[in-house]
C-alpha atoms as a PDB file:
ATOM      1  CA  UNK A   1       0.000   0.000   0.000  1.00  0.00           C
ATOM      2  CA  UNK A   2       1.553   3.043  -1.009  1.00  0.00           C
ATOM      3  CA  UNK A   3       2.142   6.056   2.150  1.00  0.00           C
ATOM      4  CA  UNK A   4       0.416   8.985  -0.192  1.00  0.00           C
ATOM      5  CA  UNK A   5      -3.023   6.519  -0.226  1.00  0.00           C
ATOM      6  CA  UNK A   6      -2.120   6.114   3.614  1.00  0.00           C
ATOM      7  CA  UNK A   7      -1.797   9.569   4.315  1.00  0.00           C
ATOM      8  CA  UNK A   8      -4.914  10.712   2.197  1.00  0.00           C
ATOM      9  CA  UNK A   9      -6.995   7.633   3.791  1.00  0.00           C
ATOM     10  CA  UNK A  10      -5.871   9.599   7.164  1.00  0.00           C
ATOM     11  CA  UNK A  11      -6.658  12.922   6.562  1.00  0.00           C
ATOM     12  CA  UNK A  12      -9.778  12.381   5.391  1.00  0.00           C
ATOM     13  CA  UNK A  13     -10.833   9.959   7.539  1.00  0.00           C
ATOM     14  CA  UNK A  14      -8.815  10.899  10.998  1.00  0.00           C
ATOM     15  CA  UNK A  15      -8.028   7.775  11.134  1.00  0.00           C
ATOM     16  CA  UNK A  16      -3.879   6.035  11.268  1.00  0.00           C
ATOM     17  CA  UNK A  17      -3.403   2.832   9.638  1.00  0.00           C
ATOM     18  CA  UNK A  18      -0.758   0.878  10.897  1.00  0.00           C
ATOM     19  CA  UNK A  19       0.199  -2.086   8.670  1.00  0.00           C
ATOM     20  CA  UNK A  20       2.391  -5.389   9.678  1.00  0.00           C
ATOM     21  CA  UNK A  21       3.529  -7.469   6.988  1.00  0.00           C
ATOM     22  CA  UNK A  22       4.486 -10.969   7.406  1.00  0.00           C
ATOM     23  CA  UNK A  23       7.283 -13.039   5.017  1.00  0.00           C
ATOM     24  CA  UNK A  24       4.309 -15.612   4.970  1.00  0.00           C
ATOM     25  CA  UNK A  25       1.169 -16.524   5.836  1.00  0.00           C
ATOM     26  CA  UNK A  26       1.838 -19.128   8.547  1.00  0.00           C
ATOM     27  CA  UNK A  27       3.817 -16.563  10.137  1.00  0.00           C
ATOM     28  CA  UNK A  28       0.385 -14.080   9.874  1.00  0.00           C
ATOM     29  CA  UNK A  29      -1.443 -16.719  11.101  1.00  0.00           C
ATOM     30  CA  UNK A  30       0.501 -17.249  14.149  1.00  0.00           C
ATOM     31  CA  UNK A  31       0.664 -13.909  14.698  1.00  0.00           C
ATOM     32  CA  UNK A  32      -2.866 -13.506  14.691  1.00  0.00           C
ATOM     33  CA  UNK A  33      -3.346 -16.802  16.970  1.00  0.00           C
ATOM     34  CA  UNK A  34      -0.717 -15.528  19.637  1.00  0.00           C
ATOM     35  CA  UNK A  35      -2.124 -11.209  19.707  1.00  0.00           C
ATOM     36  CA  UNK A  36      -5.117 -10.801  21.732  1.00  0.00           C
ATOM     37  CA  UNK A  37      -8.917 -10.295  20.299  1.00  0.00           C
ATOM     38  CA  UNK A  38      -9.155  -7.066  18.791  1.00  0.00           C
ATOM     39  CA  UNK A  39      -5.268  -6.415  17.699  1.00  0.00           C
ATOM     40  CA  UNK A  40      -5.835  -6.080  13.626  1.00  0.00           C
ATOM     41  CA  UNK A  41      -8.901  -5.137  12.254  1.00  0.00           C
ATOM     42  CA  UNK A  42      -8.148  -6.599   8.775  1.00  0.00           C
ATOM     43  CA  UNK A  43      -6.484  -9.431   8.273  1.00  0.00           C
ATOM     44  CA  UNK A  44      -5.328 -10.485   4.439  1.00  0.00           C
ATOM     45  CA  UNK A  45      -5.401 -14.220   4.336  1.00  0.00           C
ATOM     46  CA  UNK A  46      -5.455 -17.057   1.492  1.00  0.00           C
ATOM     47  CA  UNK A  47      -8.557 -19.457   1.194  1.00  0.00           C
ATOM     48  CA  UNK A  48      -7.302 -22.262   3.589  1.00  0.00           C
ATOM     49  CA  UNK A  49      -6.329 -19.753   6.802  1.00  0.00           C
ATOM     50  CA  UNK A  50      -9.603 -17.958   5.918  1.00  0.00           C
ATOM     51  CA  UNK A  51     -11.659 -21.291   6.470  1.00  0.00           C
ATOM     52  CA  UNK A  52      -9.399 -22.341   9.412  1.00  0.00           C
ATOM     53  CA  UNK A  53      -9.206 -18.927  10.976  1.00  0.00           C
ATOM     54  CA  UNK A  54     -13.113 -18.677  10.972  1.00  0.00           C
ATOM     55  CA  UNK A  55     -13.178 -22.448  12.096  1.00  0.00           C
ATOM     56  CA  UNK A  56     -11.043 -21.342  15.340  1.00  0.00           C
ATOM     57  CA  UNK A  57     -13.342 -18.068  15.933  1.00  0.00           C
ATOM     58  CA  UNK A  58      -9.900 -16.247  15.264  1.00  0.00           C
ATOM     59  CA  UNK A  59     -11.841 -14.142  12.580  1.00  0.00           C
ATOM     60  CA  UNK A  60     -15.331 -12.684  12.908  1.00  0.00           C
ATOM     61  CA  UNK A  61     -18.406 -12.577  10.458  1.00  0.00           C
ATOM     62  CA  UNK A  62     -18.128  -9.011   8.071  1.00  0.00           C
ATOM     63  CA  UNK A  63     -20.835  -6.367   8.369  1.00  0.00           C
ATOM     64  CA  UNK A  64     -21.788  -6.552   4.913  1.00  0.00           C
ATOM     65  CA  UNK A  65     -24.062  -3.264   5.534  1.00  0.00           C
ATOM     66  CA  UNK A  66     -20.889  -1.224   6.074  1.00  0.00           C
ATOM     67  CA  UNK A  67     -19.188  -2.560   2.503  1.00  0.00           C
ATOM     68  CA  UNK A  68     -21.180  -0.274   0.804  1.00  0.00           C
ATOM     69  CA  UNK A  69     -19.085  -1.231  -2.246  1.00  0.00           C
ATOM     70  CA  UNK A  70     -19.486  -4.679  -2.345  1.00  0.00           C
ATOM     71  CA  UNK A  71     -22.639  -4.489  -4.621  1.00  0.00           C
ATOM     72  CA  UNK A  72     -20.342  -2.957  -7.668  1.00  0.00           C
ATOM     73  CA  UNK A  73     -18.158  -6.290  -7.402  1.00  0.00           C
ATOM     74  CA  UNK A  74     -19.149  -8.660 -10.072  1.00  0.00           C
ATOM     75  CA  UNK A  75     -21.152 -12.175  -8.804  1.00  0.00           C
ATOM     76  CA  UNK A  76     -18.968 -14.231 -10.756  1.00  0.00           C
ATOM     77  CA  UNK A  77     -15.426 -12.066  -8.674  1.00  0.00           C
ATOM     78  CA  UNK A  78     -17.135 -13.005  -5.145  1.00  0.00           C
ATOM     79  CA  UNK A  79     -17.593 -16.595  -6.157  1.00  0.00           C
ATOM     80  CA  UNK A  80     -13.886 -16.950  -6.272  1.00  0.00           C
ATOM     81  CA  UNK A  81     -13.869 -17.927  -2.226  1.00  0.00           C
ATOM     82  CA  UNK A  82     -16.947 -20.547  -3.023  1.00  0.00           C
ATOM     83  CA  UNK A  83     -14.373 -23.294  -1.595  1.00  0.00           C
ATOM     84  CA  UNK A  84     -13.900 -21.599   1.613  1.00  0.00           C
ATOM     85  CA  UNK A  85     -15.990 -18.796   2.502  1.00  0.00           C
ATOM     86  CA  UNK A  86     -19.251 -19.852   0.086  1.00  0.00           C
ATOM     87  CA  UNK A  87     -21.454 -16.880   1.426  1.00  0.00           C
ATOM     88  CA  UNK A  88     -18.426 -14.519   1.927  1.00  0.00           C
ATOM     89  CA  UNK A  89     -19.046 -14.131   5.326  1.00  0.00           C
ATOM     90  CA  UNK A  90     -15.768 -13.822   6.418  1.00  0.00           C
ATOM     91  CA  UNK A  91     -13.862 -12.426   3.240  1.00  0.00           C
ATOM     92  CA  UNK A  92     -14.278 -11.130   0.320  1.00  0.00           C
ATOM     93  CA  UNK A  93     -11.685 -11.014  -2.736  1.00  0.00           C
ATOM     94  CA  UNK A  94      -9.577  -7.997  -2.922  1.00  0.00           C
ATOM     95  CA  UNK A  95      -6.617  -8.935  -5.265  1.00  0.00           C
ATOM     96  CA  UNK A  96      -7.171 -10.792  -8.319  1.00  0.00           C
ATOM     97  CA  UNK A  97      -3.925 -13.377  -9.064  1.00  0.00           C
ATOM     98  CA  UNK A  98      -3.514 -15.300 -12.151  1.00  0.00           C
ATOM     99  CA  UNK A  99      -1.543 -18.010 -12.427  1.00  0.00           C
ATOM    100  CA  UNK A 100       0.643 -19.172 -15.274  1.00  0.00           C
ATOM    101  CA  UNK A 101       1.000 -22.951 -16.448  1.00  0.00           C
ATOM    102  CA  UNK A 102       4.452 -23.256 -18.257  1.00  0.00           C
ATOM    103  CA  UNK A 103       5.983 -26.316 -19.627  1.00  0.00           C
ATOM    104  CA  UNK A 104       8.340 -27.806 -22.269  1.00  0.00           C
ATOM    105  CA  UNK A 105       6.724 -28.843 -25.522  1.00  0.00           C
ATOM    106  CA  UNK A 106       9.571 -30.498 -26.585  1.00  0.00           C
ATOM    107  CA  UNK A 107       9.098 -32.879 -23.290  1.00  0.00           C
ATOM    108  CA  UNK A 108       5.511 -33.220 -23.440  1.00  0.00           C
ATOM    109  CA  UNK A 109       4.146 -32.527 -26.907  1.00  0.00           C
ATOM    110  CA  UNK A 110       0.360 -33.371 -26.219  1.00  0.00           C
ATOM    111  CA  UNK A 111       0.086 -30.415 -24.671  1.00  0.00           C
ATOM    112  CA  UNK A 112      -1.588 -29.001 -22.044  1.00  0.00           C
ATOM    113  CA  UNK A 113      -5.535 -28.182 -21.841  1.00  0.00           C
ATOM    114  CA  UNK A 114      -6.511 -27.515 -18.314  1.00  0.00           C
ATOM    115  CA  UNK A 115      -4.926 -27.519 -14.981  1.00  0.00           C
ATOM    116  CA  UNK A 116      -6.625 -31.288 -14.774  1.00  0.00           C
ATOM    117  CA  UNK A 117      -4.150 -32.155 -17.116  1.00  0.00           C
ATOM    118  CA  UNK A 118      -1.760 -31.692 -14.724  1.00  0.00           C
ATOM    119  CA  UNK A 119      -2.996 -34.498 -12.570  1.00  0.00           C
ATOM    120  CA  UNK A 120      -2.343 -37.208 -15.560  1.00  0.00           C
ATOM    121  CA  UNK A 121      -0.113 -39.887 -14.295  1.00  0.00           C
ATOM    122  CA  UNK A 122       2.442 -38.917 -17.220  1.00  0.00           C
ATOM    123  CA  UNK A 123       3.466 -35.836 -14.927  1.00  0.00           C
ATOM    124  CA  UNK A 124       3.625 -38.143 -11.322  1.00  0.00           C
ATOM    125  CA  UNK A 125       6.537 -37.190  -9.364  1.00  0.00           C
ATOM    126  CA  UNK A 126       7.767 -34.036 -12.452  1.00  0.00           C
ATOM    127  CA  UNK A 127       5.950 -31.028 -11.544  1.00  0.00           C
ATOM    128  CA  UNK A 128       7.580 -28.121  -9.776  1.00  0.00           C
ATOM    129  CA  UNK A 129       5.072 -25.530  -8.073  1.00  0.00           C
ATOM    130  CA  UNK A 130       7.233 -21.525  -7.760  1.00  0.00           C
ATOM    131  CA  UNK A 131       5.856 -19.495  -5.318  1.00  0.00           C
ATOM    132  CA  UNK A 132       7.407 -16.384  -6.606  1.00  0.00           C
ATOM    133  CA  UNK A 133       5.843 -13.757  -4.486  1.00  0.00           C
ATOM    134  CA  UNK A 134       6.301 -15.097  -1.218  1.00  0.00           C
ATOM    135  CA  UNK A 135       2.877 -14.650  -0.541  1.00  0.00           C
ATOM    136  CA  UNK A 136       0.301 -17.413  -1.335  1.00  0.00           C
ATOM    137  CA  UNK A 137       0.551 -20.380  -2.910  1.00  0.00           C
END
């Protein structure tokens, strides 16, 4: 988050954001686990520590009333938590990531379709999985 849309957030709101940032999200999530209720306010999570953080009442329920936004995000954008958070109770998306699917046609000239196709048995114990931005995988 840049300072200039942290300053301008302040002065028009009066209120001072303090950010942490975390080299991962196991080390946000212990974070979070250890601090007492009520530390952060806003906590930017993956799919997985969303469901378990909910599971383990470490997260509550959003005000949906008070994301007056929310109704300008596209249906098929807030479906993308359907495998954890199905009624976005606890989250809703606020980056969009896209992944990229790379691989040597001159090893596997069939190609590549879908990400199924990655789950053939012609690719059992081959694949490498980069996390390049240190962030979610």
């Amino acid at each position: 988050m840049p300072q200039s849309v942290l300053d301008k957030f302040n002065s028009e709101t009066g209120i001072k954001v303090n950010i942490t940032t975390f080299s991962s999200l196991a080390d946000m999530y212990s974070k979070v686990k250890s601090s007492p209720s009520g530390t952060y306010d806003v906590v930017d999570a993956a799919g997985y520590y969303i469901s378990m953080m909910s599971k383990e009442n470490m997260i509550g329920k959003l005000d949906k009333s008070k994301l007056t936004n929310l109704k300008n995000m596209d249906s098929a954008y807030l479906k993308l938590n359907k495998d954890f958070d199905p009624e976005n109770e606890y989250a809703v998306p606020y980056q969009a990531v896209a992944a990229a699917l790379c691989y040597n046609k001159s090893m596997y000239p069939k190609g590549l379709k879908t990400y199924e196709d990655l789950f053939k048995t012609d690719f059992k114990d081959s694949l490498v999985l980069l996390n390049v931005t240190g962030q979610r995988i």
